[in-house]
N, C-alpha and C. Protein backbone atom coordinates (compact mmCIF):
# COMPACT_ATOMS: atom_id res chain seq x y z
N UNK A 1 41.70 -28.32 20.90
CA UNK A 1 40.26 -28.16 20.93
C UNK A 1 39.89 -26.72 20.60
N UNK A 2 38.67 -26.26 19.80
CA UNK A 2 38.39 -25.35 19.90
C UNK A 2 37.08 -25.01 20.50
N UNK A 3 37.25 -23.19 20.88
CA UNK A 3 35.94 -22.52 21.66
C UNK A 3 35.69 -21.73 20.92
N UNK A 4 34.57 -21.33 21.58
CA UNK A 4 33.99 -20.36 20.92
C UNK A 4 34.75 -19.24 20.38
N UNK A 5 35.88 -18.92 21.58
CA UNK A 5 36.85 -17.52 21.97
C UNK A 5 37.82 -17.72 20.58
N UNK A 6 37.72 -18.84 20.08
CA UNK A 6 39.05 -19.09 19.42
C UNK A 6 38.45 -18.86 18.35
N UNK A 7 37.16 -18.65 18.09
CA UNK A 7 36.24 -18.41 16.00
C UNK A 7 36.35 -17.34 15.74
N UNK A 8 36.94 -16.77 14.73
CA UNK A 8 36.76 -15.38 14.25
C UNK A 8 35.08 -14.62 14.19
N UNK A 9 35.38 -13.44 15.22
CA UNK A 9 34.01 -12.76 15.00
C UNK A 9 32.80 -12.85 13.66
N UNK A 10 33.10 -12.56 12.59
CA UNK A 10 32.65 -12.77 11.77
C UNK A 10 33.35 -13.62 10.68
N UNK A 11 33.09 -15.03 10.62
CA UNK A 11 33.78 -15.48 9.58
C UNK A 11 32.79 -15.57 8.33
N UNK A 12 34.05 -16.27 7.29
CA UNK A 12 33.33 -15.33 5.64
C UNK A 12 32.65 -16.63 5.11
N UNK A 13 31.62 -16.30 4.56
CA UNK A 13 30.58 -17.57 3.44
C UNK A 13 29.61 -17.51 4.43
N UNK A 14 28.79 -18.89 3.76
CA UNK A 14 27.22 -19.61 3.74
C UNK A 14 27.80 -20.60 4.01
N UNK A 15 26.84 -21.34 4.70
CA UNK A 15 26.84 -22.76 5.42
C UNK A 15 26.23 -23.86 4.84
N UNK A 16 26.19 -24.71 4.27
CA UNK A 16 25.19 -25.55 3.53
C UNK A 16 25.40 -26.76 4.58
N UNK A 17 23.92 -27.10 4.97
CA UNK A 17 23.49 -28.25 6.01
C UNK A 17 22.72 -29.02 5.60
N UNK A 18 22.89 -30.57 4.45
CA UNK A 18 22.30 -31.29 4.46
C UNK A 18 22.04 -32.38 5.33
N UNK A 19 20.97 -32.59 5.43
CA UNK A 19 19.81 -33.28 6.08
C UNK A 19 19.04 -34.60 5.69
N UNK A 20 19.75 -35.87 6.39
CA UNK A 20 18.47 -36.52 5.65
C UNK A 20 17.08 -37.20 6.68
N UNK A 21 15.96 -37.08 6.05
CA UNK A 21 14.50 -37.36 6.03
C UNK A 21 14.60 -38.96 7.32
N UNK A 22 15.48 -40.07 6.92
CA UNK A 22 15.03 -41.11 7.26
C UNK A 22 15.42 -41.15 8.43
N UNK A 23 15.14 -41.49 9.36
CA UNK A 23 14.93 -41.54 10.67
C UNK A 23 15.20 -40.12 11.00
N UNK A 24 14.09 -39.67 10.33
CA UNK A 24 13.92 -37.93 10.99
C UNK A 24 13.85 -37.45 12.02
N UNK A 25 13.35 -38.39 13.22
CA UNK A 25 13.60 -37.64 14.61
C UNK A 25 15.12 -37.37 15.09
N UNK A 26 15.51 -38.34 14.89
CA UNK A 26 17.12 -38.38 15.38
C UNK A 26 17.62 -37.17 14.62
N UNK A 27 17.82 -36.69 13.39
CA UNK A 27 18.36 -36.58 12.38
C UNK A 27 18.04 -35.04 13.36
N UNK A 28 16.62 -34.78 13.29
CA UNK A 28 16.24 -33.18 14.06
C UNK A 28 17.43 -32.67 15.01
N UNK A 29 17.45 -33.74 15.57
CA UNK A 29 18.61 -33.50 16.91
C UNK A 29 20.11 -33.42 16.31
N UNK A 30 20.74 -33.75 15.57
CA UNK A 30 21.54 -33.44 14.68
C UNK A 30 21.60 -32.38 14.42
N UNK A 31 20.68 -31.83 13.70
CA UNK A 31 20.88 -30.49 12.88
C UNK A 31 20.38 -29.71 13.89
N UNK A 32 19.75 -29.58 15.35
CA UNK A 32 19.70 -28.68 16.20
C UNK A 32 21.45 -28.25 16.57
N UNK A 33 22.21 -29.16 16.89
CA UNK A 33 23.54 -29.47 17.32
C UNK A 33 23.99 -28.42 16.31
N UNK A 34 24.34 -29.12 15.12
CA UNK A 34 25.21 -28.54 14.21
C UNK A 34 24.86 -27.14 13.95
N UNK A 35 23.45 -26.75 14.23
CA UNK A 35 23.22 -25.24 13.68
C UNK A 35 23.95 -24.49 15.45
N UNK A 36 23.53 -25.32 16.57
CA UNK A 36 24.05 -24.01 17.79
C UNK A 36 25.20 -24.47 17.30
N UNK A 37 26.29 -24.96 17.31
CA UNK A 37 27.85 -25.47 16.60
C UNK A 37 28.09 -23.92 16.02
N UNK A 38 27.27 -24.00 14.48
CA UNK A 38 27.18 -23.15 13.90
C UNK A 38 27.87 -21.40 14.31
N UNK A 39 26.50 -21.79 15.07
CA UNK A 39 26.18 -19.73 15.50
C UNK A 39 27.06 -19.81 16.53
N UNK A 40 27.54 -20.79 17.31
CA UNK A 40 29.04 -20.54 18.25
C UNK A 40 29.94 -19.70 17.85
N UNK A 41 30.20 -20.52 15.94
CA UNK A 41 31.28 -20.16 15.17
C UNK A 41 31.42 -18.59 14.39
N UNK A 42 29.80 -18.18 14.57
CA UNK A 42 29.75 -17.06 14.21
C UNK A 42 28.46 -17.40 12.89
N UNK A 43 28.50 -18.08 12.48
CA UNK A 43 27.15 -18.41 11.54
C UNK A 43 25.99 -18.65 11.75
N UNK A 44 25.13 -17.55 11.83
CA UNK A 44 23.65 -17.45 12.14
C UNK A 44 22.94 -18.09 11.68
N UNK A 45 21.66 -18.05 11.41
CA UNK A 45 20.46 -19.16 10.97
C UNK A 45 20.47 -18.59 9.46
N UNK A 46 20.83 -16.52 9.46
CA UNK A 46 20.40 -16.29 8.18
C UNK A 46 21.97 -16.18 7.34
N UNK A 47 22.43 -17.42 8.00
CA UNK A 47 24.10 -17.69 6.87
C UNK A 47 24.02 -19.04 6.79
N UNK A 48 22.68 -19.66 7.07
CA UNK A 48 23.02 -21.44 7.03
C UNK A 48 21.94 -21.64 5.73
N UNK A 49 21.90 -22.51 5.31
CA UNK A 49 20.91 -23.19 4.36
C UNK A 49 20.81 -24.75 4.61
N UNK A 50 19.71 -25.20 5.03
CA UNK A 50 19.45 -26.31 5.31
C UNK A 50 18.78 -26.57 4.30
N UNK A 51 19.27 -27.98 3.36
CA UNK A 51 18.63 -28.72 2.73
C UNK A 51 18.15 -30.29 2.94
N UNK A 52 16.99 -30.62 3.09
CA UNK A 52 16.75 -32.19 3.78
C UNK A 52 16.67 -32.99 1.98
N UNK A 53 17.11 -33.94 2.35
CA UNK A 53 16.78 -35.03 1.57
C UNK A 53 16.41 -36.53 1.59
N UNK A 54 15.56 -36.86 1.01
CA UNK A 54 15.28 -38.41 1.61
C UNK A 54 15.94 -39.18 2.08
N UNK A 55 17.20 -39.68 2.11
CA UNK A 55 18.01 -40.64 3.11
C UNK A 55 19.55 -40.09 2.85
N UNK A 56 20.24 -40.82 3.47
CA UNK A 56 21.99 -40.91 3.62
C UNK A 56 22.54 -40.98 2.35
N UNK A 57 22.06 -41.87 1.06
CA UNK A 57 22.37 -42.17 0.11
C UNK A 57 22.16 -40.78 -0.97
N UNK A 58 21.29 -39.99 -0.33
CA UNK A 58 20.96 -38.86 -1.44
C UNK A 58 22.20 -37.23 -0.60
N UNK A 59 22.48 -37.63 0.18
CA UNK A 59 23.50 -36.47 0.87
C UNK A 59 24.56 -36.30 -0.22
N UNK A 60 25.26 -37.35 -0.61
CA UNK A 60 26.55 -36.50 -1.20
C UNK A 60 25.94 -35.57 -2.69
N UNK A 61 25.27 -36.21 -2.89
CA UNK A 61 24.87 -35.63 -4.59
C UNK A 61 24.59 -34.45 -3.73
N UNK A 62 23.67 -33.96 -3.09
CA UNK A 62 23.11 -32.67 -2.70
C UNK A 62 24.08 -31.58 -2.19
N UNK A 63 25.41 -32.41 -1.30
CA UNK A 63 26.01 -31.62 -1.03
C UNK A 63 27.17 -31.19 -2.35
N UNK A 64 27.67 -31.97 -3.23
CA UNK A 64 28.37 -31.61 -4.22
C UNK A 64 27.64 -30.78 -4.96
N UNK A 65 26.46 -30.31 -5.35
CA UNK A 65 25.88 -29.92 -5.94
C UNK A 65 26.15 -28.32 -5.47
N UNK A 66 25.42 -28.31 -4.04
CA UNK A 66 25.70 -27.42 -3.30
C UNK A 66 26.76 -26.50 -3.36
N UNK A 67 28.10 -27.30 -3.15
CA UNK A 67 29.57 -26.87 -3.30
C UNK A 67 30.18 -26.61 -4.34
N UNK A 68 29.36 -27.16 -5.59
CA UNK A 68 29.21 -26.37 -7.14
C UNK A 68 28.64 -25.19 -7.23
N UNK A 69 28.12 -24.21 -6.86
CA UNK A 69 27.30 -22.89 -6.62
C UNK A 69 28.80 -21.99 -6.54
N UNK A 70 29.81 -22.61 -5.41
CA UNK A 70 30.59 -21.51 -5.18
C UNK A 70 30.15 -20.87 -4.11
N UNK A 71 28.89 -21.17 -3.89
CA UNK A 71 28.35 -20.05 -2.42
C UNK A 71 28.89 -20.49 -0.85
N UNK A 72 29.22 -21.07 -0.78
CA UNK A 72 29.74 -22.24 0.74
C UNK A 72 30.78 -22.37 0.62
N UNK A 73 30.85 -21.69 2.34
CA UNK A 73 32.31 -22.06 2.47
C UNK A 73 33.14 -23.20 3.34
N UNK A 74 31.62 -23.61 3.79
CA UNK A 74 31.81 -25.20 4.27
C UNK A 74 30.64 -25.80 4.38
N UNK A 75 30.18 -27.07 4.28
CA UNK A 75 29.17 -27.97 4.77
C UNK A 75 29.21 -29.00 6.10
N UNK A 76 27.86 -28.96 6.11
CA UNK A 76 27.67 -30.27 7.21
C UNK A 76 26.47 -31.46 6.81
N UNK A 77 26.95 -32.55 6.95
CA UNK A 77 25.82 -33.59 6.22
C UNK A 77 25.74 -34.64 7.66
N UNK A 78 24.45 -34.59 7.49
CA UNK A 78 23.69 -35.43 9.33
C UNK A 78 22.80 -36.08 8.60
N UNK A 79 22.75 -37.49 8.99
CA UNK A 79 21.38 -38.56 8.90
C UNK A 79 22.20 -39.87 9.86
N UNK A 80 21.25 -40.40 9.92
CA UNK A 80 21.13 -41.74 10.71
C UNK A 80 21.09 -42.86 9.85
N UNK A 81 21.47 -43.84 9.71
CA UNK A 81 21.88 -45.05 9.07
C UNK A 81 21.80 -46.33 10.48
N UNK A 82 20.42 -47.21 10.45
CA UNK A 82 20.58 -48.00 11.66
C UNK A 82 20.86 -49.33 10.93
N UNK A 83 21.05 -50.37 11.67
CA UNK A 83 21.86 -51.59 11.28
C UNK A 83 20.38 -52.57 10.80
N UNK A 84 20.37 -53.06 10.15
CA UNK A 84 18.82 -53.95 9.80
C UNK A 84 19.24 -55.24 9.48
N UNK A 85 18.41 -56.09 9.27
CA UNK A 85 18.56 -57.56 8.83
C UNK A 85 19.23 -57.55 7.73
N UNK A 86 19.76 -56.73 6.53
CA UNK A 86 20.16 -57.09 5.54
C UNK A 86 21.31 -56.24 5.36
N UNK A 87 22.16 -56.25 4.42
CA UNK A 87 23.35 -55.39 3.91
C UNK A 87 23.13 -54.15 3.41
N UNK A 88 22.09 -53.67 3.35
CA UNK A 88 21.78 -52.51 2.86
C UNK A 88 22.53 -51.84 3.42
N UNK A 89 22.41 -51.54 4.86
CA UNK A 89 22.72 -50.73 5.86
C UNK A 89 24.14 -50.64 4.97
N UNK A 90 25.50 -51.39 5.11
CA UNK A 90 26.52 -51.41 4.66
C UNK A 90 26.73 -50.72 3.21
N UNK A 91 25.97 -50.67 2.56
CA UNK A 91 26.14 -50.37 1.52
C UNK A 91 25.61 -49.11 1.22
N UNK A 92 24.60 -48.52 1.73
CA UNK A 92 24.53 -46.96 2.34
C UNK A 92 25.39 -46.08 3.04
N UNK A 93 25.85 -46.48 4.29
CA UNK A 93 26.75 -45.96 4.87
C UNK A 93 28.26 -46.31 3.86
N UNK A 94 28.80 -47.03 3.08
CA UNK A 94 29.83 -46.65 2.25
C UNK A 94 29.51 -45.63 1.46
N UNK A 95 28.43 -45.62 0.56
CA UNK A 95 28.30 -45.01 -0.37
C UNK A 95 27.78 -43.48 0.20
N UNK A 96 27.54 -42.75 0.99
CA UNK A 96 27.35 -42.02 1.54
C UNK A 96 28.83 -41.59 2.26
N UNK A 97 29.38 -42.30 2.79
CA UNK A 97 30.62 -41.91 3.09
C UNK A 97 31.84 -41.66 2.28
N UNK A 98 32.13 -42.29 1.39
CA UNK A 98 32.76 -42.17 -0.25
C UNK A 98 32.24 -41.01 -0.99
N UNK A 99 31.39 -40.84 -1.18
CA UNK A 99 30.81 -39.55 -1.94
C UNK A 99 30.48 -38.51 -0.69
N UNK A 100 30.81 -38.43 0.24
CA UNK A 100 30.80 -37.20 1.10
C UNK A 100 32.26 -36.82 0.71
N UNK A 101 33.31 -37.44 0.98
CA UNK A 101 34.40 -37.29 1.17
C UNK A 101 34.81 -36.98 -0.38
N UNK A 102 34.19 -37.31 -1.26
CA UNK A 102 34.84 -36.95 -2.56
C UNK A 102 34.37 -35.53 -3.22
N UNK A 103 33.21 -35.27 -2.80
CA UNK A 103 32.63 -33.66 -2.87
C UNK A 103 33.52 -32.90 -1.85
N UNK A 104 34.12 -32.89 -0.68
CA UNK A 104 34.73 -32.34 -0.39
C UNK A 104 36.13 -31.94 -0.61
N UNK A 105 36.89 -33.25 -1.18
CA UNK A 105 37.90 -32.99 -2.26
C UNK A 105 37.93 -32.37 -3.65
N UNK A 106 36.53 -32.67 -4.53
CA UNK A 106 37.01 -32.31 -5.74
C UNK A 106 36.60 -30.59 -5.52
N UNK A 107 35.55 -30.00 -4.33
CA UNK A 107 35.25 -28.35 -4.55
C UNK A 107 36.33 -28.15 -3.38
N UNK A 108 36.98 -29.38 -2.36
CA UNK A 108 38.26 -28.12 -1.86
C UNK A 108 37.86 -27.47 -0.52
N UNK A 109 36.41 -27.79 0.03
CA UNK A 109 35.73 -27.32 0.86
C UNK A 109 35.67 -28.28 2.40
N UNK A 110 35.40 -28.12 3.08
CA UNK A 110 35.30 -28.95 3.99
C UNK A 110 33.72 -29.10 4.35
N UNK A 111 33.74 -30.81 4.38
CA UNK A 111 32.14 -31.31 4.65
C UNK A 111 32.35 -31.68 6.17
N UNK A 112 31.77 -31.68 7.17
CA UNK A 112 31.24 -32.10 8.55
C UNK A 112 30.80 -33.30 8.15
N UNK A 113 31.04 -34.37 8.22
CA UNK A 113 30.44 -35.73 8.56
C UNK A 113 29.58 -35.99 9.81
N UNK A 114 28.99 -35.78 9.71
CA UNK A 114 28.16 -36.48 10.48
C UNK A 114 26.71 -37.47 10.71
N UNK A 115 26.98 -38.07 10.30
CA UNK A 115 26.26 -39.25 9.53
C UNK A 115 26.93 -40.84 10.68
N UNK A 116 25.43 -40.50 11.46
CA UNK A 116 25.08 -41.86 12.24
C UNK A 116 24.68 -43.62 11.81
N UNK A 117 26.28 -43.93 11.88
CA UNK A 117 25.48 -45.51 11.54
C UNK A 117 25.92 -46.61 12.59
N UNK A 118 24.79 -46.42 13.12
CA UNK A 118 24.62 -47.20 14.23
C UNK A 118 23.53 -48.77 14.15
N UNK A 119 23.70 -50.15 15.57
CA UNK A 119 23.13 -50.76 15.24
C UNK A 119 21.64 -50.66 15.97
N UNK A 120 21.64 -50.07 16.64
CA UNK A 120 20.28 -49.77 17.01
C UNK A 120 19.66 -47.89 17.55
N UNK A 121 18.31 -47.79 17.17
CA UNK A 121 18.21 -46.10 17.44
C UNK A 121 18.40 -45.69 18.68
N UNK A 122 18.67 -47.03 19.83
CA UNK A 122 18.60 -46.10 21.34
C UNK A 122 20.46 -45.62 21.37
N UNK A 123 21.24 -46.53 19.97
CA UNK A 123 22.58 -46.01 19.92
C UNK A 123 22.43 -44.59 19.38
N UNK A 124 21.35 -44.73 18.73
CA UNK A 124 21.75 -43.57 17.07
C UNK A 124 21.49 -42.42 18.52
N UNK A 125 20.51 -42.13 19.26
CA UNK A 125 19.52 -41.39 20.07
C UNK A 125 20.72 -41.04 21.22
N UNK A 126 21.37 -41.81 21.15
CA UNK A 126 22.55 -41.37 22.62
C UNK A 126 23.69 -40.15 22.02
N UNK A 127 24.11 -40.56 20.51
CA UNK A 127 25.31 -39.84 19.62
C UNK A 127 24.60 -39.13 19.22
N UNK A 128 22.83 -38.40 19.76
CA UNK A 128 22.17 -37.11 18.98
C UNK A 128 21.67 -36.31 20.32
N UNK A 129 22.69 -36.18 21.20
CA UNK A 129 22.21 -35.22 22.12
C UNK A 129 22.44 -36.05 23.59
N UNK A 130 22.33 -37.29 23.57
CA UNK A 130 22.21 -37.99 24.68
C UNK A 130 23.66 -38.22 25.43
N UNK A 131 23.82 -39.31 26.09
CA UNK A 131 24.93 -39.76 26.69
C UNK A 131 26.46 -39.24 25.90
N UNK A 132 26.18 -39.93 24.80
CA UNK A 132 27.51 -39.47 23.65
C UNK A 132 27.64 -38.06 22.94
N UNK A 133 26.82 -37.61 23.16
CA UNK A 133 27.13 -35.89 23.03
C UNK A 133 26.11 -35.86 21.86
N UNK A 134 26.44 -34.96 20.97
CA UNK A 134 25.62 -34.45 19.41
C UNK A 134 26.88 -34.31 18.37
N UNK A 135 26.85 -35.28 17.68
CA UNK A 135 27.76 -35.40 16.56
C UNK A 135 27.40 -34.93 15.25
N UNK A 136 25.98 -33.83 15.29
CA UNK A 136 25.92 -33.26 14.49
C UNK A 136 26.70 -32.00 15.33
N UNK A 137 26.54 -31.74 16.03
CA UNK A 137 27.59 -30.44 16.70
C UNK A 137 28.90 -30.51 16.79
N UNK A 138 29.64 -31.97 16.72
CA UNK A 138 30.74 -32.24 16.22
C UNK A 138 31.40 -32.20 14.99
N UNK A 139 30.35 -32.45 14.21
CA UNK A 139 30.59 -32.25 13.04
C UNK A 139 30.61 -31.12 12.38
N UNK A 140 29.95 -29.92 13.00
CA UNK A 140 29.83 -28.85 12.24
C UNK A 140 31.62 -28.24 13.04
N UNK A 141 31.53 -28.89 13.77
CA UNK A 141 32.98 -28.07 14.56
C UNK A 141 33.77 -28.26 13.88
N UNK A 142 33.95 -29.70 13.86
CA UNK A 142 35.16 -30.43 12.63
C UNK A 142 35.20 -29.68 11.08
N UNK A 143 34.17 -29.27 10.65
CA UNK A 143 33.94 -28.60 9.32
C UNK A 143 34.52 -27.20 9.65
N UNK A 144 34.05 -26.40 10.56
CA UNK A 144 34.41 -25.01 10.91
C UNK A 144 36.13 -25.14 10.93
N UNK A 145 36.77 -25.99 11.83
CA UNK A 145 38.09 -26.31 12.44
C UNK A 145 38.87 -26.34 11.17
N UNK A 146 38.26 -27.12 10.12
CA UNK A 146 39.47 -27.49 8.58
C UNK A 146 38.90 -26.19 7.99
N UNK A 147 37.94 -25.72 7.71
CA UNK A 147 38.11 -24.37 7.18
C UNK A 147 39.41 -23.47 7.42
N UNK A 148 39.61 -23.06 8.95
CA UNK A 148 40.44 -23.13 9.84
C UNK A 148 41.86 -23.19 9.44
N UNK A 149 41.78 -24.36 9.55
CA UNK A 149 43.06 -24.87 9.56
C UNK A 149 43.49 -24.64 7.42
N UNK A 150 43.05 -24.93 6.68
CA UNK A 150 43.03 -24.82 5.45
C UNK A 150 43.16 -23.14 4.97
N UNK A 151 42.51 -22.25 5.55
CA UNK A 151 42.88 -20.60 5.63
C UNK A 151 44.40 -20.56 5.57
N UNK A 152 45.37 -21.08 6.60
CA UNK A 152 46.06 -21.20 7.10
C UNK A 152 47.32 -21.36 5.97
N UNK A 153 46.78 -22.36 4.74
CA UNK A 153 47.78 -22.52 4.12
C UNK A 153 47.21 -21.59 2.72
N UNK A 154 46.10 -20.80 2.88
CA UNK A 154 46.13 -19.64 1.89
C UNK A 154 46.88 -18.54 2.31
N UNK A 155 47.32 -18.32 3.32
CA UNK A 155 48.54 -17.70 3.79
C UNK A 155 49.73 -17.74 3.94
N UNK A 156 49.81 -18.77 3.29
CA UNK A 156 51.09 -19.42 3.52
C UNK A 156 52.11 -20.01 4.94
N UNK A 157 51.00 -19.93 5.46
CA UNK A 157 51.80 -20.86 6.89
C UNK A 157 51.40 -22.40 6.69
N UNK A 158 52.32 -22.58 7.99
CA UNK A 158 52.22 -24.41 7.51
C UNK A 158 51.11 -24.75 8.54
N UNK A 159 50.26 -25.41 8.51
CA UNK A 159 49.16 -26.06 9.81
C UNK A 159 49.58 -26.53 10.68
């Protein structure tokens, strides 16, 4: 596990925090998480860049885009995905999850997942601060942690 004690005082880059719009309340509570996460790690408000975008489905483009700049040295992507009468839901949350994970392979960077898909909002509302913690604050940890751990083998040690 890591603490605070364990983040390098000042670590190096910009933060890119996409955001999506649809079920924006939840989503707020997310990116409150992931930004204190953040400044735990040593990344302030004026080393983050938050970008919102209309839903789950528009995150990976924004964040690959992002991680094309060269400016970031890790991301975090938070939205809510709730379960509805139809397959959509399923087919958002893949495609949002597939293209998160593939922007983070092809720039090499580590993305924070955190992207709620749940079947109802009093679930989504518990995994954004409530009972189940803030998995946007998990997520920015998990992103900070493979930075981390990935340094590690620019040094040539083994993880």
């Amino acid at each position: 596990m890591s603490g605070a004690s364990e983040h390098a005082a000042s670590p190096a880059g910009r933060v890119l925090v996409v955001a999506s719009r649809f079920n924006e309340g939840v989503t707020h509570r997310l990116v409150e998480g992931a930004l204190s996460a953040l400044a735990e790690a040593g990344y302030g408000e004026d080393r983050v860049d938050l970008v919102w975008v209309p839903g789950a489905f528009e995150m990976p483009l924004a964040v690959d885009r992002g991680l094309a700049t060269g400016s970031y040295a890790l991301a975090v992507a938070v939205g809510v995905v709730i379960q509805g009468e139809t397959p959509h839901f399923r087919f958002v949350a893949e495609a949002a999850t597939r293209g998160l994970a593939e922007a983070a392979t092809r720039h090499g960077i580590p993305v924070g997942f955190g992207l709620l898909t749940c079947d109802t909002l009093a679930q989504a509302l518990a995994r954004a601060g409530g009972d189940a913690g803030n998995k946007g604050e998990e997520a920015a940890r998990a992103a900070f942690d493979t930075l981390r751990a990935l340094a590690r083998f620019e040094h040539g040690a083994s993880a």
